[in-house]
C-alpha atoms as a PDB file:
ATOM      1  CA  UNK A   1      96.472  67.096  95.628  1.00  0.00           C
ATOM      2  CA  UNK A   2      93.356  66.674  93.527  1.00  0.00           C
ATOM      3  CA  UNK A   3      89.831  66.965  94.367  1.00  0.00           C
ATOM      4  CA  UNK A   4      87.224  65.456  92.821  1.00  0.00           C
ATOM      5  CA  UNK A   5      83.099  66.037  92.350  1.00  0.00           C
ATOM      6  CA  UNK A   6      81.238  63.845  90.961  1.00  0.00           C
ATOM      7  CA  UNK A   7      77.347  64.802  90.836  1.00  0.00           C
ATOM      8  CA  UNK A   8      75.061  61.461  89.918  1.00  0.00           C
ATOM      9  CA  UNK A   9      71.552  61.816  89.409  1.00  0.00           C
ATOM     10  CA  UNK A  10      69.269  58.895  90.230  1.00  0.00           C
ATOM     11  CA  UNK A  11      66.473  57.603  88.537  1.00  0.00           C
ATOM     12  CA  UNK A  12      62.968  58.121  90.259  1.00  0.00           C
ATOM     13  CA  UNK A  13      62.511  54.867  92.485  1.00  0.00           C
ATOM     14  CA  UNK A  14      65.780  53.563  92.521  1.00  0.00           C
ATOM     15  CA  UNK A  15      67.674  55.483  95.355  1.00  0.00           C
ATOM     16  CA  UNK A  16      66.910  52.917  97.640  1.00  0.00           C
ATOM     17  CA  UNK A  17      69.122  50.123  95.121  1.00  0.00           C
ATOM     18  CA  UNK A  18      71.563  52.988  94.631  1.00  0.00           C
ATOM     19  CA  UNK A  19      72.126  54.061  98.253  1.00  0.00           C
ATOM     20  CA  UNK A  20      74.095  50.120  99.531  1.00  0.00           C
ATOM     21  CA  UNK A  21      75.994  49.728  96.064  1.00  0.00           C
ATOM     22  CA  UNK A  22      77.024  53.712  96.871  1.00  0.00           C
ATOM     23  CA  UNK A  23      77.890  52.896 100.507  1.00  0.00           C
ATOM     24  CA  UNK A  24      80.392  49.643  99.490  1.00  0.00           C
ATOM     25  CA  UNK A  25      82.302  51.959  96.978  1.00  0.00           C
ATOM     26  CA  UNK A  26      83.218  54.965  99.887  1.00  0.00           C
ATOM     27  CA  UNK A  27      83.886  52.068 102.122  1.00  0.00           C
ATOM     28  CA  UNK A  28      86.404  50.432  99.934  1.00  0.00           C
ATOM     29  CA  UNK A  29      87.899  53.070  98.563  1.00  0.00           C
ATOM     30  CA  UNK A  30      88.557  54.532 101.887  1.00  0.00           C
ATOM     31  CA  UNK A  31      89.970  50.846 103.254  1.00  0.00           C
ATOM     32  CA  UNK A  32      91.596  49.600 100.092  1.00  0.00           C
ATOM     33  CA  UNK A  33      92.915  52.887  98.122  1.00  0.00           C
ATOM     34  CA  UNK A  34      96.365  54.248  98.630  1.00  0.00           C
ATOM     35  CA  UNK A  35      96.654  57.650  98.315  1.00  0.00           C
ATOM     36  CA  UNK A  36      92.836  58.306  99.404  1.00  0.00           C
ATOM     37  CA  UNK A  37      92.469  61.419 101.622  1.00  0.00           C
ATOM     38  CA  UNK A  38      88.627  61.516 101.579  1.00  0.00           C
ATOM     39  CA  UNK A  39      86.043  59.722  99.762  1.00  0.00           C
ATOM     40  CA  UNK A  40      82.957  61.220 100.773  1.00  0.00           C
ATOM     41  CA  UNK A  41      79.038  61.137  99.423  1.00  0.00           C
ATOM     42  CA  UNK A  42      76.588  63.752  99.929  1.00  0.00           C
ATOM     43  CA  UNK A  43      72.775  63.916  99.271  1.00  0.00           C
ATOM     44  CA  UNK A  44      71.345  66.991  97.704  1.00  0.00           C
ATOM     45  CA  UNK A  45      69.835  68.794 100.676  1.00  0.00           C
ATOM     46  CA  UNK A  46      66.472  70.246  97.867  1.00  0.00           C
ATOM     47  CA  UNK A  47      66.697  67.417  95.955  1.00  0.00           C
ATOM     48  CA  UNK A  48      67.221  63.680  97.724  1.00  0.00           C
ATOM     49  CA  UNK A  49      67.873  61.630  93.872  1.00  0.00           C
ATOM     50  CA  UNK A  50      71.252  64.070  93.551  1.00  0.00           C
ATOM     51  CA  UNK A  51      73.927  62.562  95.090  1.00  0.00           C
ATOM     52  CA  UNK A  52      77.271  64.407  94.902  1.00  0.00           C
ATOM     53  CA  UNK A  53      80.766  62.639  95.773  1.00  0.00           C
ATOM     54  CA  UNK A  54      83.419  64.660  97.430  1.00  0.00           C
ATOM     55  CA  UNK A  55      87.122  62.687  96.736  1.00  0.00           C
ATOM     56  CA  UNK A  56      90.401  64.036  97.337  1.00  0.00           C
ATOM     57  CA  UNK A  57      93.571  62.473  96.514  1.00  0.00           C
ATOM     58  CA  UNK A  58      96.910  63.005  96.486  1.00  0.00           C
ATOM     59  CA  UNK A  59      98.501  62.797  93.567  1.00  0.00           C
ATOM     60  CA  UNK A  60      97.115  61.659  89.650  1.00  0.00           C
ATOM     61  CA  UNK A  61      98.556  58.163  89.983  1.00  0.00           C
ATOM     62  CA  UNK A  62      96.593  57.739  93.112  1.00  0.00           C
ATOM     63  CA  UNK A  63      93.365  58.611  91.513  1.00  0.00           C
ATOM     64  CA  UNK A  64      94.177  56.703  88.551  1.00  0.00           C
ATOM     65  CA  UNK A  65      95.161  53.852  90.497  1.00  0.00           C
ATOM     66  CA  UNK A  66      91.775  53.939  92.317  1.00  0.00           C
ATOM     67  CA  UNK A  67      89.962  54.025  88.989  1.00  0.00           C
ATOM     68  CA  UNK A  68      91.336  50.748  87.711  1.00  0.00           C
ATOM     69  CA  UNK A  69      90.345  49.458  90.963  1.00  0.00           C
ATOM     70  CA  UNK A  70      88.631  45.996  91.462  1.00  0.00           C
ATOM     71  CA  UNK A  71      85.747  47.647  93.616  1.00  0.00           C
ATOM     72  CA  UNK A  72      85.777  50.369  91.676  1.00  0.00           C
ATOM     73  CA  UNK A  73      85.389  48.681  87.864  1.00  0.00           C
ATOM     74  CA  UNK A  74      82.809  46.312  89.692  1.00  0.00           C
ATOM     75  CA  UNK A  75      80.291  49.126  91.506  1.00  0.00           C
ATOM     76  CA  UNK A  76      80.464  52.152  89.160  1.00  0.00           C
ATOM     77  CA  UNK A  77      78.772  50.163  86.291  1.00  0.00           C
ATOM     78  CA  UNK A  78      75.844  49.056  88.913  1.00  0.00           C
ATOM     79  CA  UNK A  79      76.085  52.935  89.810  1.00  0.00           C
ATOM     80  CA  UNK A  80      75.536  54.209  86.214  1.00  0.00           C
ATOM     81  CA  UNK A  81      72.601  51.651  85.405  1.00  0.00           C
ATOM     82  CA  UNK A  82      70.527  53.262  88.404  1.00  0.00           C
ATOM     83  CA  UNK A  83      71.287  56.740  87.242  1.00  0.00           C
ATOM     84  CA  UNK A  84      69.620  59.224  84.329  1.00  0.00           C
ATOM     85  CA  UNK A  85      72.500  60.381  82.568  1.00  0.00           C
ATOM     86  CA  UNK A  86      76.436  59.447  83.366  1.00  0.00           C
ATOM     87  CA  UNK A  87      78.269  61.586  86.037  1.00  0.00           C
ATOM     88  CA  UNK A  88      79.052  65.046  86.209  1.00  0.00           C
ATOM     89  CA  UNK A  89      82.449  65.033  87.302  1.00  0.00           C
ATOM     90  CA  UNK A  90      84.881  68.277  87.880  1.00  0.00           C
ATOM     91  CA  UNK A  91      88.464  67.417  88.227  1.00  0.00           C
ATOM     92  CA  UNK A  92      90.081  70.385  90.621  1.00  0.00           C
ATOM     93  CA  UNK A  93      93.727  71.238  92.020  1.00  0.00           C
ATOM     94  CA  UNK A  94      94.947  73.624  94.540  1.00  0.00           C
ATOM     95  CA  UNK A  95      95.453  77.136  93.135  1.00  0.00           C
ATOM     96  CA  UNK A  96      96.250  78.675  96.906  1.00  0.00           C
END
């Protein structure tokens, strides 16, 4: 299993163009994606422009799968133009 976070920060006036292009990717990841556990998106309780996504997967090759996605090459480009800098992301497996 692999878990995924993925912290974006959003430019100042554009959460509300972020926020539907955001919304499409969890929903088609979690209808279209094999191997998708949980594809989840969190706003920064202190801080409403950080928005944090929560994935888990179960294997590499369903992660990497999901990557080369249709949805996935089409939003995360719109994503990145509304953000500051590119993702922090944190790649994690399951030590116990």
């Amino acid at each position: 299993m692999i878990k995924v976070v993925a912290k974006h920060s959003i430019k100042e006036g554009r959460l509300e163009e972020f926020l539907p292009i955001a919304k499409k990717l969890v929903e088609e990841t979690n209808k279209k994606d094999a191997g998708c556990i949980r594809y989840e998106m969190y706003r920064d309780l202190s801080n409403p422009l950080i928005v944090t996504v929560i994935e888990e997967w179960e294997s590499d090759a369903a992660l990497d799968a999901h990557m080369k996605a249709a949805h996935f090459q089409d939003l995360i480009p719109k994503i990145g133009e509304l953000c500051e800098k590119p993702a922090d992301i944190n790649l994690y497996k399951l030590l116990f």
